[in-house]
Protein backbone atom coordinates (compact mmCIF):
# COMPACT_ATOMS: atom_id res chain seq x y z
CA UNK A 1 67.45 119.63 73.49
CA UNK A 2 64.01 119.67 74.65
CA UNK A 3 62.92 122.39 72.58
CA UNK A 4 63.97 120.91 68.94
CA UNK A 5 62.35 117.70 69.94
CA UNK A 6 58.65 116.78 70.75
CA UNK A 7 59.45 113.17 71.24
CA UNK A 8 61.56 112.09 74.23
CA UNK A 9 64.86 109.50 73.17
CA UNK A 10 64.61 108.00 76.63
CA UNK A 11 61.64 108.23 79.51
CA UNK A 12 61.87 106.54 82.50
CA UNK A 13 58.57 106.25 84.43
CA UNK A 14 58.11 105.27 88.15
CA UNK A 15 61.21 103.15 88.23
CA UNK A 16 61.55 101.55 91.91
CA UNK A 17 64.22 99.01 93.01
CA UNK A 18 65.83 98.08 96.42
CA UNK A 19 68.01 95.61 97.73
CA UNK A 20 68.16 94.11 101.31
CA UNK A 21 67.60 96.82 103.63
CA UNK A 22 67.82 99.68 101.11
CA UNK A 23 65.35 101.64 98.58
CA UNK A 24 67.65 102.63 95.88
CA UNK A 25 65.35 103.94 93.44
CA UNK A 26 61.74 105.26 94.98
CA UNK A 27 59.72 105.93 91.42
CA UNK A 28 62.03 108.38 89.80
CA UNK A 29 61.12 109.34 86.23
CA UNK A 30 63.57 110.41 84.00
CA UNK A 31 63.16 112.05 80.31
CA UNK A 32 66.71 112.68 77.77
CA UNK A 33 65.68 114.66 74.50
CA UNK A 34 67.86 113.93 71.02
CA UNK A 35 70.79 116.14 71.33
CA UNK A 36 70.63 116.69 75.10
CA UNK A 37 73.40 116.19 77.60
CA UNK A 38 71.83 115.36 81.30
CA UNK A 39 73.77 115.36 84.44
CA UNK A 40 72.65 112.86 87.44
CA UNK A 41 73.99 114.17 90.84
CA UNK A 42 73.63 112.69 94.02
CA UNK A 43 75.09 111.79 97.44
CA UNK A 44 76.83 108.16 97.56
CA UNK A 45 73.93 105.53 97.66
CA UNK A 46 71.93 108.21 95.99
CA UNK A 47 70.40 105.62 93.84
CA UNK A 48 72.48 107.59 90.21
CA UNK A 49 74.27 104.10 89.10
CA UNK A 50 71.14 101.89 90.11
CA UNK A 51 69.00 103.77 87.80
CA UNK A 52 71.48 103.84 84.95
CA UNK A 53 72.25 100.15 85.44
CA UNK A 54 68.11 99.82 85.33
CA UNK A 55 68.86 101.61 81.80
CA UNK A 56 71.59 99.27 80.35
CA UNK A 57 69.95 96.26 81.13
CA UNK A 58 72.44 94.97 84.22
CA UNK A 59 69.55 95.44 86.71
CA UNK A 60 65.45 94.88 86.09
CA UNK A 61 63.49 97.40 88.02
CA UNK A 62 60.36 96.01 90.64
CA UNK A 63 58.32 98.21 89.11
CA UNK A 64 57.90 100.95 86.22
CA UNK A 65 58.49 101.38 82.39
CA UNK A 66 60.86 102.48 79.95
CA UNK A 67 60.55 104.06 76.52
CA UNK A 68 63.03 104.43 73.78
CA UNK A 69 61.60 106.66 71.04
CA UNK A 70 58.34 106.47 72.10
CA UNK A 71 58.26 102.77 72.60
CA UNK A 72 58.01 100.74 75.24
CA UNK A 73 60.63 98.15 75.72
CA UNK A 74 62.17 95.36 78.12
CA UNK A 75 65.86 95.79 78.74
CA UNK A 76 66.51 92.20 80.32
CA UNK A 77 70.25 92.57 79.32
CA UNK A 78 72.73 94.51 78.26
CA UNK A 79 72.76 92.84 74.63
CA UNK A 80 68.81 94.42 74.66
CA UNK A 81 70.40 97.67 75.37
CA UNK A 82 73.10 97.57 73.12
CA UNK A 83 70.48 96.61 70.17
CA UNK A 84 69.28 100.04 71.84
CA UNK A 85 71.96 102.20 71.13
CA UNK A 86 72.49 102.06 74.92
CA UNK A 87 76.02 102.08 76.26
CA UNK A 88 77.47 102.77 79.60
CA UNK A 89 81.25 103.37 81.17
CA UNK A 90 80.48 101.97 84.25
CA UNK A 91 82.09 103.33 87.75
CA UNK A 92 83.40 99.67 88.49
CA UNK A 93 84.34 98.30 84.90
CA UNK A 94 82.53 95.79 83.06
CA UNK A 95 85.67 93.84 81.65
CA UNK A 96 86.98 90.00 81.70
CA UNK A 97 90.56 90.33 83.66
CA UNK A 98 91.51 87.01 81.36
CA UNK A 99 90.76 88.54 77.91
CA UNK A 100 92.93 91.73 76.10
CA UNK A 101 91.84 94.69 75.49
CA UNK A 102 90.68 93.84 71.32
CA UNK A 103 89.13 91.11 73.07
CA UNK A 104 86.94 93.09 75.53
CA UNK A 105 85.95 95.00 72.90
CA UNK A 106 84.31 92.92 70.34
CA UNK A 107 82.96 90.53 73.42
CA UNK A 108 79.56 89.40 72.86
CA UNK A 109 79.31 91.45 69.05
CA UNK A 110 77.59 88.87 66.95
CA UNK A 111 78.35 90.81 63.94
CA UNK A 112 82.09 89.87 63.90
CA UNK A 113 82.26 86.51 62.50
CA UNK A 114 83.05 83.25 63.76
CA UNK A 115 86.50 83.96 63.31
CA UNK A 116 86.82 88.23 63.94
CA UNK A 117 88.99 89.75 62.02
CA UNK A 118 91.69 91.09 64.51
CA UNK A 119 93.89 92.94 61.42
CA UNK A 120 90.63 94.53 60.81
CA UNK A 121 89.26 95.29 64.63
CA UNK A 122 92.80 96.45 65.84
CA UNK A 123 93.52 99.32 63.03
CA UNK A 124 90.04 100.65 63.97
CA UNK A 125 90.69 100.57 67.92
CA UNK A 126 93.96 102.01 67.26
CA UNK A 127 92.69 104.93 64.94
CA UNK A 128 89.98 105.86 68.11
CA UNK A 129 92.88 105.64 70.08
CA UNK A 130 94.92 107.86 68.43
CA UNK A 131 91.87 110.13 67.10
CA UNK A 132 90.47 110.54 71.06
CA UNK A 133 93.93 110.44 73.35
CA UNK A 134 92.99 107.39 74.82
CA UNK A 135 96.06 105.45 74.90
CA UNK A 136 96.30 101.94 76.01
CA UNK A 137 98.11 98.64 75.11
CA UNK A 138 95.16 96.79 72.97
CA UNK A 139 97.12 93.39 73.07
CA UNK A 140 97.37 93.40 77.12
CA UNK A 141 94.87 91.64 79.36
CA UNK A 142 92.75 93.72 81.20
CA UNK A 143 94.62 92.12 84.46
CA UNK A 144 97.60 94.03 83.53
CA UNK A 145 95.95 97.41 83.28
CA UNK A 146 95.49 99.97 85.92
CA UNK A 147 91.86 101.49 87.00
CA UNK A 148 92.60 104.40 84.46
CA UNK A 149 93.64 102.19 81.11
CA UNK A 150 90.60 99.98 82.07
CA UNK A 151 87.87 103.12 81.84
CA UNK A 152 89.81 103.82 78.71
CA UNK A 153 89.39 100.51 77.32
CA UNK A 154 85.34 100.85 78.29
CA UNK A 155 84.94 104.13 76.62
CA UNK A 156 87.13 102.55 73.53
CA UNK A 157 84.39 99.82 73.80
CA UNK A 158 81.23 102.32 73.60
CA UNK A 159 83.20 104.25 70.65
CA UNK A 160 83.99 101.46 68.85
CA UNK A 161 80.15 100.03 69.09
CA UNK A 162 78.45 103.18 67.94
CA UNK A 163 76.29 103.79 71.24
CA UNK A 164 73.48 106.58 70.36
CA UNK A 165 72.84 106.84 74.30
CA UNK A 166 75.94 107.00 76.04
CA UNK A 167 75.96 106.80 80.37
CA UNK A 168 79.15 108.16 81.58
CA UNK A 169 79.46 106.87 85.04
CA UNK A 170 82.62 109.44 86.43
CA UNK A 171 84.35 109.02 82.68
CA UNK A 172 86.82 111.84 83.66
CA UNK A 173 88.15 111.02 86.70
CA UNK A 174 91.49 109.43 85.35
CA UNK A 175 91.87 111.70 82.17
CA UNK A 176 94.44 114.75 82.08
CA UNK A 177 92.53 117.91 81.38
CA UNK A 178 93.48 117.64 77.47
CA UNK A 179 91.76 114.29 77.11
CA UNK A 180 89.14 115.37 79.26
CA UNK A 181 88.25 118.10 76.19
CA UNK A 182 88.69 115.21 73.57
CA UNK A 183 85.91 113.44 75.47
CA UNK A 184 84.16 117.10 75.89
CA UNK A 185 84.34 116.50 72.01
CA UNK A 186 83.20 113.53 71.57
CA UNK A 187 79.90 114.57 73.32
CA UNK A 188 79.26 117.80 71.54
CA UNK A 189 79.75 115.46 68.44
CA UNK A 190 77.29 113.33 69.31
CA UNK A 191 74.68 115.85 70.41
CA UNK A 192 74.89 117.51 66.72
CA UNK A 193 74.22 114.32 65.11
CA UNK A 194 70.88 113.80 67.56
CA UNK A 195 72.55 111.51 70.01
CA UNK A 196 72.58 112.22 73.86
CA UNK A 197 74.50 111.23 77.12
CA UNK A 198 73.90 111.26 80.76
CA UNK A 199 76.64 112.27 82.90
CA UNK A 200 76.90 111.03 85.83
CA UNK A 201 79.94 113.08 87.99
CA UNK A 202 80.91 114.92 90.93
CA UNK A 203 82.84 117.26 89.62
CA UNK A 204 80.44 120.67 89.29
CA UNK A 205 82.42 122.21 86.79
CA UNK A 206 81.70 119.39 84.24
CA UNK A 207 77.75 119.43 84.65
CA UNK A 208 78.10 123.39 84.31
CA UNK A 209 80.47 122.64 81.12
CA UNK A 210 78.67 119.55 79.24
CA UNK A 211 75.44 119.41 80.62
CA UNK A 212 71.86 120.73 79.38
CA UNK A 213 69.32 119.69 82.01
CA UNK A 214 70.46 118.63 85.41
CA UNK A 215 68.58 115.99 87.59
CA UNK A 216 69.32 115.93 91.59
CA UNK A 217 68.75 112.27 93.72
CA UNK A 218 68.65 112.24 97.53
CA UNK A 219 67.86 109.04 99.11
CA UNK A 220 66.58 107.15 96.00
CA UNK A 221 64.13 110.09 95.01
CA UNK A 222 63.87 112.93 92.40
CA UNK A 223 64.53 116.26 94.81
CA UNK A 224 65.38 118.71 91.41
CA UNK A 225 65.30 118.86 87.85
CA UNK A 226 66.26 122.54 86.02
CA UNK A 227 68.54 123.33 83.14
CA UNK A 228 71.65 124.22 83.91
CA UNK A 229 72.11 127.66 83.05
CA UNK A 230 69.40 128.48 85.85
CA UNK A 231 71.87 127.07 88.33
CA UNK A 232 75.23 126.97 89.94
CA UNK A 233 77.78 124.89 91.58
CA UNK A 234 77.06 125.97 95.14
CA UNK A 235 73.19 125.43 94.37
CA UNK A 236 73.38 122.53 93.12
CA UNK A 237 75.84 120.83 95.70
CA UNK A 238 73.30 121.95 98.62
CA UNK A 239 70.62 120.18 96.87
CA UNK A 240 72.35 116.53 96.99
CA UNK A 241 73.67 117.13 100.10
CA UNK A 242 71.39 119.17 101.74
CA UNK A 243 73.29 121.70 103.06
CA UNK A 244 75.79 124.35 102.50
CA UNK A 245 79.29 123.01 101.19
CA UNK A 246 82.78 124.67 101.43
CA UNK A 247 84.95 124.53 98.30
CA UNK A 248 87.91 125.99 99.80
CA UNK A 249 89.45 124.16 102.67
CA UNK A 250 91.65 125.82 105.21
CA UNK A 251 94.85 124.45 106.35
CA UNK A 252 97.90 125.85 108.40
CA UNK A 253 100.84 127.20 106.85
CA UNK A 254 103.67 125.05 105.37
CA UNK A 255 106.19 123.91 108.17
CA UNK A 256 107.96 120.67 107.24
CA UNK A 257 109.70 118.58 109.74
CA UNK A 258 112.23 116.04 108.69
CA UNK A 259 111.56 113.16 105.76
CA UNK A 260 108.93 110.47 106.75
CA UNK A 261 109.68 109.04 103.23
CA UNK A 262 112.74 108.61 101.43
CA UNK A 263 113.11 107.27 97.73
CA UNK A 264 116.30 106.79 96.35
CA UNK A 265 116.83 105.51 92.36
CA UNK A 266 113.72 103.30 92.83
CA UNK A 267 112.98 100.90 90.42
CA UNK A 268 110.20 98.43 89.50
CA UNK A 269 108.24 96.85 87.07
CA UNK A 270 105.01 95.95 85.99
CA UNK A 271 102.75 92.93 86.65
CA UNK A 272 104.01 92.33 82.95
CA UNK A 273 107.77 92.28 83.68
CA UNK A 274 107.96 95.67 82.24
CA UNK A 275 109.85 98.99 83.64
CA UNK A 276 106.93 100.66 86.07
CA UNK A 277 109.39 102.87 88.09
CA UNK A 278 112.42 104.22 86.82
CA UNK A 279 115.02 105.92 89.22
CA UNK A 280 112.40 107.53 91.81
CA UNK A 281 114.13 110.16 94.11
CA UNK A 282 111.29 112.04 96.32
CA UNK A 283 110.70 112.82 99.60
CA UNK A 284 107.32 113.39 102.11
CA UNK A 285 108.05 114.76 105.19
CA UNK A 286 105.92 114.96 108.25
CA UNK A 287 103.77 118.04 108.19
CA UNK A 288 103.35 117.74 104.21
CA UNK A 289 101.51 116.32 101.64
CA UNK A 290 102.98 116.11 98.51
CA UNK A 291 100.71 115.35 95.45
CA UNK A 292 101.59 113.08 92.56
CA UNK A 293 100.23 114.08 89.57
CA UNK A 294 99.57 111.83 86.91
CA UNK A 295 96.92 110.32 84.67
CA UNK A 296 96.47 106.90 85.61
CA UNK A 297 98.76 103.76 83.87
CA UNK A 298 102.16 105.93 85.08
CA UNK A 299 103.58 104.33 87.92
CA UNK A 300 101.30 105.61 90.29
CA UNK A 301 99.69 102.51 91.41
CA UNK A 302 103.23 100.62 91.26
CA UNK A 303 105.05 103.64 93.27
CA UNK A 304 101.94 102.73 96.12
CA UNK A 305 102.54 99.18 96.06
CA UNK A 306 106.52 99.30 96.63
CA UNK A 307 106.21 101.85 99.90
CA UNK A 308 103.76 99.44 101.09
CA UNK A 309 105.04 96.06 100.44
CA UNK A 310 102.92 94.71 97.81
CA UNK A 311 105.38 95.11 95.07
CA UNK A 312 109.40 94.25 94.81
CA UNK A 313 111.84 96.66 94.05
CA UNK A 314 114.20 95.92 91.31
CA UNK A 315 116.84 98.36 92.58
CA UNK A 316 116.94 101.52 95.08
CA UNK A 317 116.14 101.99 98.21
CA UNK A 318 112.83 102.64 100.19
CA UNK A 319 113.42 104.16 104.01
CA UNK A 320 109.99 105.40 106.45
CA UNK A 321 111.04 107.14 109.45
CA UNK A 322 114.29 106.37 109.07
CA UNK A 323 114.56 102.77 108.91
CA UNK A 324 114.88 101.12 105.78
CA UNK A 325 112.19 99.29 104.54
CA UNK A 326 113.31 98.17 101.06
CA UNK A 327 111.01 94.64 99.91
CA UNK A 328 109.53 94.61 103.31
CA UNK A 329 106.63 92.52 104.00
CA UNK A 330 103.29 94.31 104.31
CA UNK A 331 102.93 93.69 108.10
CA UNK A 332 105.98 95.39 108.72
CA UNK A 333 105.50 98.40 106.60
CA UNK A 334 101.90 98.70 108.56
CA UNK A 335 103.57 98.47 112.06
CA UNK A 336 105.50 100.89 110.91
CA UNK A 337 102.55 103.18 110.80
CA UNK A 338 102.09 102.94 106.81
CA UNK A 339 98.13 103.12 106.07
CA UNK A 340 97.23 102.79 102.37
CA UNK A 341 94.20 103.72 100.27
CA UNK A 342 94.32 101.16 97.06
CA UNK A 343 93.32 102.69 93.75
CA UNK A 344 91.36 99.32 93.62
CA UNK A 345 88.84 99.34 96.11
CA UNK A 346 86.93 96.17 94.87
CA UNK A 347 89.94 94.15 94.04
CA UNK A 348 92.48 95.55 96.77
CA UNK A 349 90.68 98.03 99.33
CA UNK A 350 87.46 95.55 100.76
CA UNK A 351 85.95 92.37 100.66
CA UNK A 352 83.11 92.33 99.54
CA UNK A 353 81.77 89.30 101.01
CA UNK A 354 82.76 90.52 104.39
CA UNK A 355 81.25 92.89 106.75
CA UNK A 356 81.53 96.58 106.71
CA UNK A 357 82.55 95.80 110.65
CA UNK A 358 85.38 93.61 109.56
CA UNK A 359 86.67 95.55 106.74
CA UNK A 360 86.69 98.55 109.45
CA UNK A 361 88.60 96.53 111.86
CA UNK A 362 91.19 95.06 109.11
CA UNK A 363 93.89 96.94 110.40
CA UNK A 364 93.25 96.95 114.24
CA UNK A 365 91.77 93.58 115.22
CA UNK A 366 95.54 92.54 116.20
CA UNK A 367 95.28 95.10 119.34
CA UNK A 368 93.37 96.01 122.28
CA UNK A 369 90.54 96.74 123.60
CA UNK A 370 89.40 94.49 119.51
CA UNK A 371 91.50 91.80 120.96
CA UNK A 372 93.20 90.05 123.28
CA UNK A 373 96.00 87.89 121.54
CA UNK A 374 93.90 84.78 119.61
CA UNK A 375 90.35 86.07 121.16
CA UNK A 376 88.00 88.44 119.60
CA UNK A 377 85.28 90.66 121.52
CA UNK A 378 82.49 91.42 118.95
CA UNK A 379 80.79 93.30 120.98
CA UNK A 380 84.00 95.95 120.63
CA UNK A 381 84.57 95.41 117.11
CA UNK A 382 80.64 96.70 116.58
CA UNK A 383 80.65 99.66 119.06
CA UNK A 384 84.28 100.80 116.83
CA UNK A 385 82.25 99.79 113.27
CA UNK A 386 79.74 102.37 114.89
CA UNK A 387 81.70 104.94 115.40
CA UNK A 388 83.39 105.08 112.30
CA UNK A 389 80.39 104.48 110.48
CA UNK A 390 79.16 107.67 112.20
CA UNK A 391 81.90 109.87 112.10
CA UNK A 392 83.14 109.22 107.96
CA UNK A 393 78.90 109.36 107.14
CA UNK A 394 79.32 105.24 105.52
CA UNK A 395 75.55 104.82 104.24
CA UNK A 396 75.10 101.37 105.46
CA UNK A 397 71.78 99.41 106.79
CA UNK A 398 74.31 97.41 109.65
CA UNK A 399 77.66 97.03 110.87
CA UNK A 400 76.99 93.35 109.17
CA UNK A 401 75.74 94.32 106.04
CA UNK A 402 78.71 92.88 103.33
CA UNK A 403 80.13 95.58 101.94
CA UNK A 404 79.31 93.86 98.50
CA UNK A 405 75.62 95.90 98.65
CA UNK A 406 76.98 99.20 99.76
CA UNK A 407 77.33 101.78 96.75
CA UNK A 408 81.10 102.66 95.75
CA UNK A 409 81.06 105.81 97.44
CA UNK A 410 80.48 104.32 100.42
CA UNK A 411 82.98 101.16 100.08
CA UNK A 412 85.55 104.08 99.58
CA UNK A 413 84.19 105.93 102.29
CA UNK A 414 84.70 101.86 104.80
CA UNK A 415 88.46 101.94 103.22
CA UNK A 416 88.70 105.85 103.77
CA UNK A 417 87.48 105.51 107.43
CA UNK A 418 89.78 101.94 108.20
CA UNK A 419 93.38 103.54 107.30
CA UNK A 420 92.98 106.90 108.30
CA UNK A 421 91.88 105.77 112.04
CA UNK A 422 95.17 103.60 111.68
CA UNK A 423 97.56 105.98 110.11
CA UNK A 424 100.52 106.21 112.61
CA UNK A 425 103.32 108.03 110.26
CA UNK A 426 102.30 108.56 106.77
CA UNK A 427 98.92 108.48 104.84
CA UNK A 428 99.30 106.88 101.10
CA UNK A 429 96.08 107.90 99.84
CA UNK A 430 95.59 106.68 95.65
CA UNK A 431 92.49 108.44 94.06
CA UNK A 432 90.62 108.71 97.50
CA UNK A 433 87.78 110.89 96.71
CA UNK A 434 87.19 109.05 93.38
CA UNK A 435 83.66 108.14 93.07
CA UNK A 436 82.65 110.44 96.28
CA UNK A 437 79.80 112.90 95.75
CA UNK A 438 80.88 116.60 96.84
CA UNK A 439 80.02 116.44 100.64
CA UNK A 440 82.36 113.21 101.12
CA UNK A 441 84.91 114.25 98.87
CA UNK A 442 85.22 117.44 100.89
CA UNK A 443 85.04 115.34 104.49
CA UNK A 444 88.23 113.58 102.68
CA UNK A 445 89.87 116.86 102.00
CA UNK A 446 89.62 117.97 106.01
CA UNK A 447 91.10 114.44 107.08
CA UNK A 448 93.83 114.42 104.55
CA UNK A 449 95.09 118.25 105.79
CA UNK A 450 93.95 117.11 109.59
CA UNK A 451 96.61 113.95 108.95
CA UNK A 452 99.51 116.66 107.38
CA UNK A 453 98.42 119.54 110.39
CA UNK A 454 98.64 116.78 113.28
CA UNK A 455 102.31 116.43 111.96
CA UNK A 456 101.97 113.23 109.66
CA UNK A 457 103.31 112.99 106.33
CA UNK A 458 100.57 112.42 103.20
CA UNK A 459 101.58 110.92 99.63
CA UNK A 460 98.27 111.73 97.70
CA UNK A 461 98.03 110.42 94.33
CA UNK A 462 95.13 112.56 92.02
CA UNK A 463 94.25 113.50 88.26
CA UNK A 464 92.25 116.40 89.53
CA UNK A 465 94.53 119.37 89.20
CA UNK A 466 92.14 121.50 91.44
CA UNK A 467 91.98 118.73 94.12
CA UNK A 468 95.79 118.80 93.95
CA UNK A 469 96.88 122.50 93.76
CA UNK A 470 94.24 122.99 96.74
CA UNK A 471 95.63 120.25 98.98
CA UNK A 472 99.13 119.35 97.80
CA UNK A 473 102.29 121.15 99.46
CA UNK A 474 104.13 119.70 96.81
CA UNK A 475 103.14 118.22 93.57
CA UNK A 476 105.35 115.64 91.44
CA UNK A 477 104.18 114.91 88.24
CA UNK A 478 104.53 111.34 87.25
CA UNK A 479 104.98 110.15 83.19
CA UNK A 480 105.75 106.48 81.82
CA UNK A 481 106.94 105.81 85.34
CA UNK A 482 109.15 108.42 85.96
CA UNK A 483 108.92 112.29 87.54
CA UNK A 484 108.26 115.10 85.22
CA UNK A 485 109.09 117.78 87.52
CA UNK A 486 108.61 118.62 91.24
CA UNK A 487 106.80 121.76 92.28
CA UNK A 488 105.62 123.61 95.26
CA UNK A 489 102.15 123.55 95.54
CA UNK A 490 100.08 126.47 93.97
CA UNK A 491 102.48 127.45 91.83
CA UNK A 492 101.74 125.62 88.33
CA UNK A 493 99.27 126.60 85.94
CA UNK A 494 96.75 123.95 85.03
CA UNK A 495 98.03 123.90 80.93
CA UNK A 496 101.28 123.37 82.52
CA UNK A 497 100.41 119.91 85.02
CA UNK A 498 98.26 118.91 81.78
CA UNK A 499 101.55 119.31 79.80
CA UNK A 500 103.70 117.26 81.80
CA UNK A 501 100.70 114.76 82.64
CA UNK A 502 100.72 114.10 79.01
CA UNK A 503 104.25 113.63 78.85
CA UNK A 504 105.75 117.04 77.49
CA UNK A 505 108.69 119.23 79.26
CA UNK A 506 107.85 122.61 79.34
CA UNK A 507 110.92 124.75 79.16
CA UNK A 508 110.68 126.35 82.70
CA UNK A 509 109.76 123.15 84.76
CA UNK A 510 111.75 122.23 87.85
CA UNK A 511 113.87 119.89 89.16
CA UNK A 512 113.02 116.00 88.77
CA UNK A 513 113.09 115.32 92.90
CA UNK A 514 112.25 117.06 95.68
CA UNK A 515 115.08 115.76 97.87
């Protein structure tokens, strides 16, 4: 901490940067002592991953300097960081889809041979595996691996290359709260051997738990920096949002109406042939959202992708509103009022290459007043980009900015906005408030009980037992693709949804469907 060291590890000095039509970075300086944890908060498009990209070489500021123990030096890549100590877990993962996991993790290592020595590399992988709960399959390709077992494989990468500095772009948001302490661990590890991290997160309790100093970006610029015993969660969520923000969200009482969603004995598998989904019996019905608890890799993403279409189901049935849907096509399952939220918003959710107007429009171009059978009216499809641009707070310079340039808060926000204006019946909504600072996550919140109070049925998918014992009516836990246990909302103990998120049966834990 700053106290037991003169010497800064890291300074930052007047970094600027901006991209067309938008100042992320407006001379911020930054300082991280040996031994010092600091937490970077900020709104969406705040400017947090910009400057910590700046850091790791991925992006060379227009103007300002950087030290590293009292040195100046140029960062023009990532391999000059690395030389660095610098490593980073980036919020949208830094992998090759073609390559496995080993593979990934030696990439670009010049100390490995001409020929690596995969005996060698995959008993030491393995044994951080094991040592830090971060299990994965280190002969798959990263194609094959959900969002969660792909963060896993970049904080595998970062242990297994010795970073000194260590960015944590949201590392916790797919963990279980166990494995979030083994990472808890590996921090207070390396801050009593002199190394330091930056934590970038929205979730308050981890700055207050892991952090030492805290820094605060609005708009590209520096609005706070104090230790973080001088403040608290409620200060410091004003200060990147700039007002007051309510962590408790209000909702009417529990009155179900009959089953939007059946699942009978559904099976599926992976994208590797394997068993995703084994017998699946559960039930949302309109006026309810029921949670599904899980860390990520489960069957979660799978369980998404056979209620909407995208994936086949091996055997069992699938029925929404009544009418069975098994192996429908997409289009059907959306005129039947299905909207989805992917866990993948780069891959899945947007296009990135396309407007923010046309992503918005995705789902309702097909109708009127967007459309009039083969003919579009784009002065329409701009006054609705407008509107939902202004009522789900989407940071964006235009309606026709590509949503390649927006921040990944506010490409979730585009997807966010898109299927909740076109949610007809039920709401599947996979990790929606990943990524989102506190005032968006808590706009999410409101629309997700707004969809379940207007009488629509929600099938959330989170790792964040407090998001999910606040919201959820009902929460199934999900483990090697099958439920743990269903329980009514509220009425589980965190230790307990950590247990059977990890795989283990306690001995009082309910029935396996809530049919």
């Amino acid at each position: 901490m700053k106290e037991n060291s003169s010497q800064p590890l890291v300074t930052m000095k007047g970094i600027c940067k901006s991209f067309p039509g938008v100042v992320a970075n407006d001379c911020v300086d930054l300082e991280l002592y040996g031994g010092e944890v600091l937490a970077l908060l900020g709104e969406n498009g705040a400017g947090k991953s910009t400057l910590m990209n700046i850091l790791c070489g991925l992006y060379r500021p227009d103007s300002g300097e950087i030290e590293i123990r009292g040195q100046r030096v140029h960062i023009a890549s990532p391999n000059d960081a690395q030389k660095l100590g610098i490593g980073m877990v980036h919020q949208n993962f830094k992998l090759v889809d073609s390559m496995t996991v080993l593979e990934n993790i030696i990439l670009g290592m010049k100390d490995q041979g001409f020929i690596p020595d995969m005996k060698k590399i995959r008993k030491k992988v393995l044994e951080l595996s094991e040592t830090y709960s971060l299990k994965v399959d280190a002969d798959a390709s990263i194609w094959q691996l959900s969002v969660g077992e792909q963060q896993r494989v970049e904080i595998l990468k970062l242990l297994y290359r010795k970073a000194e500095i260590l960015i944590l772009d949201e590392p916790t948001a797919v963990l279980t709260p166990q494995e979030s302490e083994e990472l808890s661990k590996i921090i207070h590890r390396m801050r009593s051997e002199g190394k330091s991290a930056i934590f970038i997160t929205h979730k308050m309790e981890e700055v207050m738990t892991f952090s030492d100093q805290v820094m605060v970006l609005r708009k590209g610029k520096v609005v706070a920096e104090l230790p973080t015993a001088a403040t608290s969660p409620k200060e410091l969520a004003r200060l990147m949002v700039g007002r007051e923000v309510l962590f408790e969200i209000e909702k009417k009482p529990f009155s179900p109406g009959p089953a939007i969603l059946e699942l009978e004995k559904v099976c599926a598998q992976d994208d590797r042939g394997l068993a995703a989904l084994k017998n699946i019996n559960l039930n949302v019905r309109a006026g309810e959202i029921v949670g599904i608890a899980g860390v990520a890799g489960n069957g979660q993403r799978e369980l998404a992708e056979v209620i909407t279409g995208l994936r086949k189901v091996t055997s069992g049935s699938v029925k929404i509103g009544g009418k069975d849907l098994t192996n429908a096509k997409p289009l059907q399952v959306i005129k039947a009022g299905v909207a989805h939220v992917p866990q993948d918003r780069s891959q899945v959710g947007a296009v990135g290459d396309m407007s923010v107007a046309s992503n918005l429009v995705m789902k309702e171009y097909r109708k009127k007043p967007l459309s009039t059978g083969a003919l579009l009216f784009p002065s329409r499809i701009s006054a609705f980009a407008k509107r939902l641009i202004e009522a789900f707070r989407i940071s964006t310079p235009s309606t026709e900015t590509r949503v390649k340039f927006l921040s990944g808060g506010n490409v979730q926000k585009t997807i966010l906005a898109r299927e909740i204006t076109a949610c007809r019946n039920l709401l599947i909504a996979v990790y929606p408030s990943r990524g989102l600072d506190v005032g968006a996550t808590e706009a999410v919140r409101r629309q997700l009980v707004s969809q379940r109070d207007q009488g629509l049925g929600v099938l959330f998918v989170s790792e964040d037992i407090d998001e999910l014992e606040q919201l959820a009516d009902t929460i199934a836990v999900m483990f090697e693709g099958s439920i743990m246990a269903v329980l009514p909302g509220g009425s589980a103990d965190v230790e307990t949804l950590g247990l059977l998120m990890a795989g283990v049966q306690p001995s009082n834990s309910c029935d396996r469907s809530n049919s």
